[in-house]
PDB file of N, CA and C in Angstrom:
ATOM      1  N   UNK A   1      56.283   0.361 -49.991  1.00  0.00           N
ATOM      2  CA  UNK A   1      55.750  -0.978 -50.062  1.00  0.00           C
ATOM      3  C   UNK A   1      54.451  -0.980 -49.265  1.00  0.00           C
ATOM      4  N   UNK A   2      53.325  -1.298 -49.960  1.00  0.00           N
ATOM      5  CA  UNK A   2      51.991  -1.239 -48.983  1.00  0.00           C
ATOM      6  C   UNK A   2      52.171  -3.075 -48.828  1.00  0.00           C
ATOM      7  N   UNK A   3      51.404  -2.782 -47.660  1.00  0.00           N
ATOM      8  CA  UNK A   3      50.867  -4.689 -47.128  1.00  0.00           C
ATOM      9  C   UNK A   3      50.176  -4.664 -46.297  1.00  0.00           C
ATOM     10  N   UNK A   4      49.476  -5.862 -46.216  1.00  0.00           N
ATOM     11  CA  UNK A   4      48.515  -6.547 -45.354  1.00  0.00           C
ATOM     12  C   UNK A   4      48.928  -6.684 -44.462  1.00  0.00           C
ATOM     13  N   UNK A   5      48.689  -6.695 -43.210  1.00  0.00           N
ATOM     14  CA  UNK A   5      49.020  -6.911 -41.985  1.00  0.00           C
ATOM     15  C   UNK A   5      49.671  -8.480 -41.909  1.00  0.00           C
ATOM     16  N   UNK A   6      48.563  -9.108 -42.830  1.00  0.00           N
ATOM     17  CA  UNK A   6      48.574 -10.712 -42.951  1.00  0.00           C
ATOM     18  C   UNK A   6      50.267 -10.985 -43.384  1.00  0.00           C
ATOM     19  N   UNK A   7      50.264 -10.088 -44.643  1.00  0.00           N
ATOM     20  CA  UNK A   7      51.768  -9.983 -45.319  1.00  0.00           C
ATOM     21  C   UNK A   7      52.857  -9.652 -44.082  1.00  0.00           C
ATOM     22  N   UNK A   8      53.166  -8.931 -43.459  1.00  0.00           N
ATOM     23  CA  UNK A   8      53.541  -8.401 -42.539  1.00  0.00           C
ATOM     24  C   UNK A   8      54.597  -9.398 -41.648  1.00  0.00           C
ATOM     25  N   UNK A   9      53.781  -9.990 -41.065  1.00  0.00           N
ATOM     26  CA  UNK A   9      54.188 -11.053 -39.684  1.00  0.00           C
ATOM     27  C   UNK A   9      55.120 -12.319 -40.893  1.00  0.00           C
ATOM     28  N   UNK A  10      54.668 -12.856 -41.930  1.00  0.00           N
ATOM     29  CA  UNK A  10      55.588 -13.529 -42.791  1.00  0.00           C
ATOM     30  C   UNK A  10      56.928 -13.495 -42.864  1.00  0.00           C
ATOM     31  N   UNK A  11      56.738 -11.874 -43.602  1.00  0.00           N
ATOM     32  CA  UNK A  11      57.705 -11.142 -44.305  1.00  0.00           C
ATOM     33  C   UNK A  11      58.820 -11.096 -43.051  1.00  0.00           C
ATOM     34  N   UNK A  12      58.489 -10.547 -41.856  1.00  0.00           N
ATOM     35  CA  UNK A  12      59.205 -10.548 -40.620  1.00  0.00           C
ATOM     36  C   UNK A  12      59.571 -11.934 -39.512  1.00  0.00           C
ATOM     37  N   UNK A  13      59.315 -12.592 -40.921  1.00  0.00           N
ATOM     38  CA  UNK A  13      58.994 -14.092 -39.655  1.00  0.00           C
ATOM     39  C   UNK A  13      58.966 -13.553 -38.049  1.00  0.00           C
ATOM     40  N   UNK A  14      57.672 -13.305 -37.792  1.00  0.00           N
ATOM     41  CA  UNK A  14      57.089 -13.274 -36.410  1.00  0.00           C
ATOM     42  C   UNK A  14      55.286 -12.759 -36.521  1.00  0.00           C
ATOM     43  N   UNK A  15      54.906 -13.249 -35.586  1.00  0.00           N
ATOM     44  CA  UNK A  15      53.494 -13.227 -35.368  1.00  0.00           C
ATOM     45  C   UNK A  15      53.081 -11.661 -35.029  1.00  0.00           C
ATOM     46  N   UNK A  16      52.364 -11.120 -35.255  1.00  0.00           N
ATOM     47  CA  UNK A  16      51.910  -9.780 -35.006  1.00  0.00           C
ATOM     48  C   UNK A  16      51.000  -9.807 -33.688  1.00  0.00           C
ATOM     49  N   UNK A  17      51.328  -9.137 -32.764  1.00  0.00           N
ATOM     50  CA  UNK A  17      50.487  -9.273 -31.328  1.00  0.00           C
ATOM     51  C   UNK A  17      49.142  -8.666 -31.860  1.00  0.00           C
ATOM     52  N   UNK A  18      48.356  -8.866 -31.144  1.00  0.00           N
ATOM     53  CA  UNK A  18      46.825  -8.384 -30.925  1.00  0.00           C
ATOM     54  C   UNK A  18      46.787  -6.881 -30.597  1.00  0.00           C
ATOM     55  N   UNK A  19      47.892  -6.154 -30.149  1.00  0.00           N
ATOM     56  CA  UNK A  19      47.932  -4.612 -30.153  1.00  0.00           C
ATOM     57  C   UNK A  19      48.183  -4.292 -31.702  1.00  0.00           C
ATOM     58  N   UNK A  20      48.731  -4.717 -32.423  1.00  0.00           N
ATOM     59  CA  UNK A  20      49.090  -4.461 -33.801  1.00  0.00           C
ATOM     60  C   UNK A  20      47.676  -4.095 -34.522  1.00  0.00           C
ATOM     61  N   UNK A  21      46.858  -4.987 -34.368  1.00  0.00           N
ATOM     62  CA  UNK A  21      45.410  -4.508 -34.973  1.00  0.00           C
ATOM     63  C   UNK A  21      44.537  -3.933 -34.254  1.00  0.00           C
ATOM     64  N   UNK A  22      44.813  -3.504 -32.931  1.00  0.00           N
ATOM     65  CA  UNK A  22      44.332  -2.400 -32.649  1.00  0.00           C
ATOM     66  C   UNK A  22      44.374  -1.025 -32.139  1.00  0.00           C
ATOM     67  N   UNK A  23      45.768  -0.745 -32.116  1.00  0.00           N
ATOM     68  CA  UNK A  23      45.864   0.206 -31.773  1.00  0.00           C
ATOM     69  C   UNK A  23      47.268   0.839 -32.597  1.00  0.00           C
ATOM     70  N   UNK A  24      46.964   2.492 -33.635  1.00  0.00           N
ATOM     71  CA  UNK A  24      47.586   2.634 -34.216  1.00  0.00           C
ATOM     72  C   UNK A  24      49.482   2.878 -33.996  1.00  0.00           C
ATOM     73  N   UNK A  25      49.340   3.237 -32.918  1.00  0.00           N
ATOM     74  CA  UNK A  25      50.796   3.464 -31.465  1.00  0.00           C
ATOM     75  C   UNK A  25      51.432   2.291 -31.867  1.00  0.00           C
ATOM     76  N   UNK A  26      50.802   1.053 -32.474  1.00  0.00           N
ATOM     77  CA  UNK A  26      52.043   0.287 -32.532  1.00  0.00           C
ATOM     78  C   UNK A  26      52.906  -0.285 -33.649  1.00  0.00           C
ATOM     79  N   UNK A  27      52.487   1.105 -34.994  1.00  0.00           N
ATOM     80  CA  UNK A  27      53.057   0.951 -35.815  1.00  0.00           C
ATOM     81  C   UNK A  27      53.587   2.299 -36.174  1.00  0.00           C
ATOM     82  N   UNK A  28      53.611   3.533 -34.898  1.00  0.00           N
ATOM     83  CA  UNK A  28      54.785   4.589 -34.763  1.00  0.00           C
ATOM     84  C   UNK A  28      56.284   4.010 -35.108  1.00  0.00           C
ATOM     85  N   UNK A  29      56.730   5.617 -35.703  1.00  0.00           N
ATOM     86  CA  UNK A  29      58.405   5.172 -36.056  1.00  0.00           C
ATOM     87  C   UNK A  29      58.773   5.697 -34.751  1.00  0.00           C
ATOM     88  N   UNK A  30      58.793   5.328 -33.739  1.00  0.00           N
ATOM     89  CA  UNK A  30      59.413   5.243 -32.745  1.00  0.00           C
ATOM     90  C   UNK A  30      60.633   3.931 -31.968  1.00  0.00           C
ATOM     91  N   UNK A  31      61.799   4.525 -31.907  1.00  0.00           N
ATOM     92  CA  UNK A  31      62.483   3.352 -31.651  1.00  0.00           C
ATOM     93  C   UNK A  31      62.956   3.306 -30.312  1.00  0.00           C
ATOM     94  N   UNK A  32      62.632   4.743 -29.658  1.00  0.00           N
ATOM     95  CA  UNK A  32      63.161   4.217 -28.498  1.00  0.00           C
ATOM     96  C   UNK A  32      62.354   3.653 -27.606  1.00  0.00           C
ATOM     97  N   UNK A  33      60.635   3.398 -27.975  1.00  0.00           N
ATOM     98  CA  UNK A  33      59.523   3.583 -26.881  1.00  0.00           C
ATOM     99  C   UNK A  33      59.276   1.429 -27.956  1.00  0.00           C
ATOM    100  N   UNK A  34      59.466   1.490 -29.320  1.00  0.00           N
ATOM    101  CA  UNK A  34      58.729   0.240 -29.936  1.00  0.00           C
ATOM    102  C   UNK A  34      59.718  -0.516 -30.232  1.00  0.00           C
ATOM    103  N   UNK A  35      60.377  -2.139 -29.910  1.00  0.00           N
ATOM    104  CA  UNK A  35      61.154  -2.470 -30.500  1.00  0.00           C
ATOM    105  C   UNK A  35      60.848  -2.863 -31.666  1.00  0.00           C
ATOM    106  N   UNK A  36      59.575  -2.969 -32.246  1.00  0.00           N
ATOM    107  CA  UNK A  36      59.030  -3.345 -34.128  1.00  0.00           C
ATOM    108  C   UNK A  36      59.569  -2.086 -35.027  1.00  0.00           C
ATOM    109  N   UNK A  37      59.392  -0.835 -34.120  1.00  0.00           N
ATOM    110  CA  UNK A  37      59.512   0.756 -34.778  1.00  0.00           C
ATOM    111  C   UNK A  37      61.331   0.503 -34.695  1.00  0.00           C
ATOM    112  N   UNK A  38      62.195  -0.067 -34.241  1.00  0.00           N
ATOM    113  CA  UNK A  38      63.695  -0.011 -34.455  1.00  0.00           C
ATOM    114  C   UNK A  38      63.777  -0.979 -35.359  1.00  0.00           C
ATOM    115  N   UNK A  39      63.185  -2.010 -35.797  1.00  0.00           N
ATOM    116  CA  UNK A  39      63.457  -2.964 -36.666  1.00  0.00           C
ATOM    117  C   UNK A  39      63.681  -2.685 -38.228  1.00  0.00           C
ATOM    118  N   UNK A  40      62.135  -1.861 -38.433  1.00  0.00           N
ATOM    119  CA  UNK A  40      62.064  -1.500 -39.881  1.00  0.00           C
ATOM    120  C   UNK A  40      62.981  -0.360 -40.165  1.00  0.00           C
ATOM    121  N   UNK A  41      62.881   0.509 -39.102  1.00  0.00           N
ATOM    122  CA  UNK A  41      63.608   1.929 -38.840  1.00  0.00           C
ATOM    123  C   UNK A  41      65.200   1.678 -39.353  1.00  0.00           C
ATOM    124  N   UNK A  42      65.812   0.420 -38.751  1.00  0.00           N
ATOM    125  CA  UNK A  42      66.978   0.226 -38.783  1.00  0.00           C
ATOM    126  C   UNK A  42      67.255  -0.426 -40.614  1.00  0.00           C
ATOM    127  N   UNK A  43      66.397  -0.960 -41.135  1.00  0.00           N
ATOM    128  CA  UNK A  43      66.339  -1.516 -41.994  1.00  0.00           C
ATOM    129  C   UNK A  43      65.988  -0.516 -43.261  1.00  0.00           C
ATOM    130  N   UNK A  44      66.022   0.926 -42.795  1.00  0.00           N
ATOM    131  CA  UNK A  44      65.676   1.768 -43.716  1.00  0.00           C
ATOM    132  C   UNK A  44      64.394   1.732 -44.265  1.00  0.00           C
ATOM    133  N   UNK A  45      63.023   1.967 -43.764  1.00  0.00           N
ATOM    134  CA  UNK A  45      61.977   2.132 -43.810  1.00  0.00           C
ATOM    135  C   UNK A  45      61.056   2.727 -42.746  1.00  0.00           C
ATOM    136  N   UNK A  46      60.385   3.459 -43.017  1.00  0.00           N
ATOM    137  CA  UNK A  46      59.746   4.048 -41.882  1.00  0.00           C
ATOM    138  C   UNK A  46      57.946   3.699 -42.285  1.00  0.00           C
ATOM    139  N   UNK A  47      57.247   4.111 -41.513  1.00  0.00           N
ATOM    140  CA  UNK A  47      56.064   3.165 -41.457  1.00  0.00           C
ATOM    141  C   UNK A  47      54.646   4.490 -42.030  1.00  0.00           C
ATOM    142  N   UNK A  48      53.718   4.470 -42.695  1.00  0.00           N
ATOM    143  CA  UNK A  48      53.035   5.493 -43.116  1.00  0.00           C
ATOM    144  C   UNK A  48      51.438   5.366 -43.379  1.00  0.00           C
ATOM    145  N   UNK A  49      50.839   6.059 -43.508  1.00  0.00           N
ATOM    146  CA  UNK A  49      49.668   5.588 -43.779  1.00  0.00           C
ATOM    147  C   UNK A  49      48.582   4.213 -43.321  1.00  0.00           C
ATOM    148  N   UNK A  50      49.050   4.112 -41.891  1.00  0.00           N
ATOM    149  CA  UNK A  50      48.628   2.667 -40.894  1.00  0.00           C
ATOM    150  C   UNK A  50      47.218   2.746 -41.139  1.00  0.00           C
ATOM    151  N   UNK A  51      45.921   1.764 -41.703  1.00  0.00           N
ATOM    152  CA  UNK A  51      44.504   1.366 -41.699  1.00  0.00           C
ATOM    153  C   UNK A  51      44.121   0.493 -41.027  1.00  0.00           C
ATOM    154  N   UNK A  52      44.141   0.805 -39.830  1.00  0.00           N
ATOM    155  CA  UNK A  52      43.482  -0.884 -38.939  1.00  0.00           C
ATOM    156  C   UNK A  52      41.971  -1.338 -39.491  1.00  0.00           C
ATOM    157  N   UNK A  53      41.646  -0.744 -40.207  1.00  0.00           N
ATOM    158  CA  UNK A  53      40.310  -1.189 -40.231  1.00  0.00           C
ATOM    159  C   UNK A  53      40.411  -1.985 -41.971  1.00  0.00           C
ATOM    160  N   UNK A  54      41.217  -1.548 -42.841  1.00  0.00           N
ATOM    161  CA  UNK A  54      41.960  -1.915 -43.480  1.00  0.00           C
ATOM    162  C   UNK A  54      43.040  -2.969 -43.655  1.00  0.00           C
ATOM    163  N   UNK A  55      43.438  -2.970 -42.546  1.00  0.00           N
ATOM    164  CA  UNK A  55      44.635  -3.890 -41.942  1.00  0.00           C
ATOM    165  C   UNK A  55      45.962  -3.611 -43.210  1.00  0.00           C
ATOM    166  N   UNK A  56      46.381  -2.119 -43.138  1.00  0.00           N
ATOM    167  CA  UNK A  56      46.959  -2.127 -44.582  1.00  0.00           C
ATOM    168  C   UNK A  56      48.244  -1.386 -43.735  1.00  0.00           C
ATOM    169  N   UNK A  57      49.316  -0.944 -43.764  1.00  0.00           N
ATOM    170  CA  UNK A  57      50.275   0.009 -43.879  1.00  0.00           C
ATOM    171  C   UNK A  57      51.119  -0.227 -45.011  1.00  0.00           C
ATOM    172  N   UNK A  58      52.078   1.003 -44.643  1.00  0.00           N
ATOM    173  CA  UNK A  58      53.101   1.183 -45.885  1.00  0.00           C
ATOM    174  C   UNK A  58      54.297   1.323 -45.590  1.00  0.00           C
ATOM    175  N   UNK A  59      55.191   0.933 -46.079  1.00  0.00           N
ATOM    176  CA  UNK A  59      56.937   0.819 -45.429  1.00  0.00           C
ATOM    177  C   UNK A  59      57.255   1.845 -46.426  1.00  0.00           C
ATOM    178  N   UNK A  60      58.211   3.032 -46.244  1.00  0.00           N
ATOM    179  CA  UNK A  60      58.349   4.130 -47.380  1.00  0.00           C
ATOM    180  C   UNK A  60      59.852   3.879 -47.004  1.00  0.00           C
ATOM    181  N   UNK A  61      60.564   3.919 -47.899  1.00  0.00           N
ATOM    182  CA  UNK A  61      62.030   4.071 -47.818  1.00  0.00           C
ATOM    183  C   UNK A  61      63.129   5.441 -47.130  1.00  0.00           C
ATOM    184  N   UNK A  62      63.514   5.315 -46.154  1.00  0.00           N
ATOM    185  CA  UNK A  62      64.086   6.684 -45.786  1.00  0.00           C
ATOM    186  C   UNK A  62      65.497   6.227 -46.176  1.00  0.00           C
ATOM    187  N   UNK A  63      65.891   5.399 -46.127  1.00  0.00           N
ATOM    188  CA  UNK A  63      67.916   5.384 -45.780  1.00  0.00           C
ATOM    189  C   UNK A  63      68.140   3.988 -46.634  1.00  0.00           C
ATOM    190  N   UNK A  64      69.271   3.707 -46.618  1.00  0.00           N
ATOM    191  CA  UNK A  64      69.928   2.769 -46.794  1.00  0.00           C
ATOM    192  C   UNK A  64      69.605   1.751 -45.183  1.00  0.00           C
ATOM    193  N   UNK A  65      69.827   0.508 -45.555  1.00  0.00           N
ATOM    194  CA  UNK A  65      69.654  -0.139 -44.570  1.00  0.00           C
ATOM    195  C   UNK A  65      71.145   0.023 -43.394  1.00  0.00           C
ATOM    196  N   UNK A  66      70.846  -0.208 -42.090  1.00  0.00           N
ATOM    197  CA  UNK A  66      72.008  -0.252 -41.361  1.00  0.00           C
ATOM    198  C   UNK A  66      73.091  -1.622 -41.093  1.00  0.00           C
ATOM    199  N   UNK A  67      74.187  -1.096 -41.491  1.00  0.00           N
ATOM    200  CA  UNK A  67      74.894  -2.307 -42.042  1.00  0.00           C
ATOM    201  C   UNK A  67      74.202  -3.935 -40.425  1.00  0.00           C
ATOM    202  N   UNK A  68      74.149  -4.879 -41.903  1.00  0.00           N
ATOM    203  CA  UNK A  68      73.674  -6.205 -41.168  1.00  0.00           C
ATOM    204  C   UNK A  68      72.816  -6.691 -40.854  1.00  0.00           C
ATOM    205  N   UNK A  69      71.452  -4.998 -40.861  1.00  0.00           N
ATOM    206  CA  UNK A  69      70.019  -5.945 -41.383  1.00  0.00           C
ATOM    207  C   UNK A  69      69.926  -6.569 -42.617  1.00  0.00           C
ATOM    208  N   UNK A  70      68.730  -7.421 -42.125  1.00  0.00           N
ATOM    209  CA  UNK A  70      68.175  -7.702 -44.015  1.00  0.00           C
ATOM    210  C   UNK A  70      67.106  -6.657 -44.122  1.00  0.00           C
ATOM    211  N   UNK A  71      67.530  -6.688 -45.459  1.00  0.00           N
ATOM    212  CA  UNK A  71      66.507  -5.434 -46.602  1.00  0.00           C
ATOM    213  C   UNK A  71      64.931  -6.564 -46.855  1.00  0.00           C
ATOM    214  N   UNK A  72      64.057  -5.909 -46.208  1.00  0.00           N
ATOM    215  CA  UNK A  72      62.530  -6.596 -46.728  1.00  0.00           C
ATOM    216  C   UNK A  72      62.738  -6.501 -48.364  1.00  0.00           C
ATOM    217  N   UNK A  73      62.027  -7.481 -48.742  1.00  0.00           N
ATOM    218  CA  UNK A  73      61.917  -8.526 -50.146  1.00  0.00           C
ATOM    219  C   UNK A  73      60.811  -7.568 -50.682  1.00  0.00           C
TER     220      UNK A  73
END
């Protein structure tokens, strides 16, 4: 799934901090260092191809979701 950053904060009902657009570290699949990187992570997606200048990433599917998230739309 590619999206806009804009798309992003919606989709997650929550606001995207001001580190989000600038610095790429905060859209690592890291879950033990990012709690955003355990969210999608947990939800079976991992994060790819981040463009800040773009304001674009991509959610790529790794897993099944973990029982009791919601699955992004």
């Amino acid at each position: 799934i590619s999206m806009w950053f804009a798309e992003v904060a919606p989709a997650a009902k929550v606001k995207l901090p001001a580190s989000a657009f600038r610095y790429p570290q905060w859209w690592q699949n890291d879950a033990e260092h990012h709690v955003q990187a355990k969210a999608w992570l947990e939800a079976g997606y991992k994060t790819e191809n981040v463009d800040l200048g773009a304001q674009r990433v991509e959610f790529v599917r790794t897993a099944a979701p973990v029982r009791g998230v919601r699955e992004m739309q």
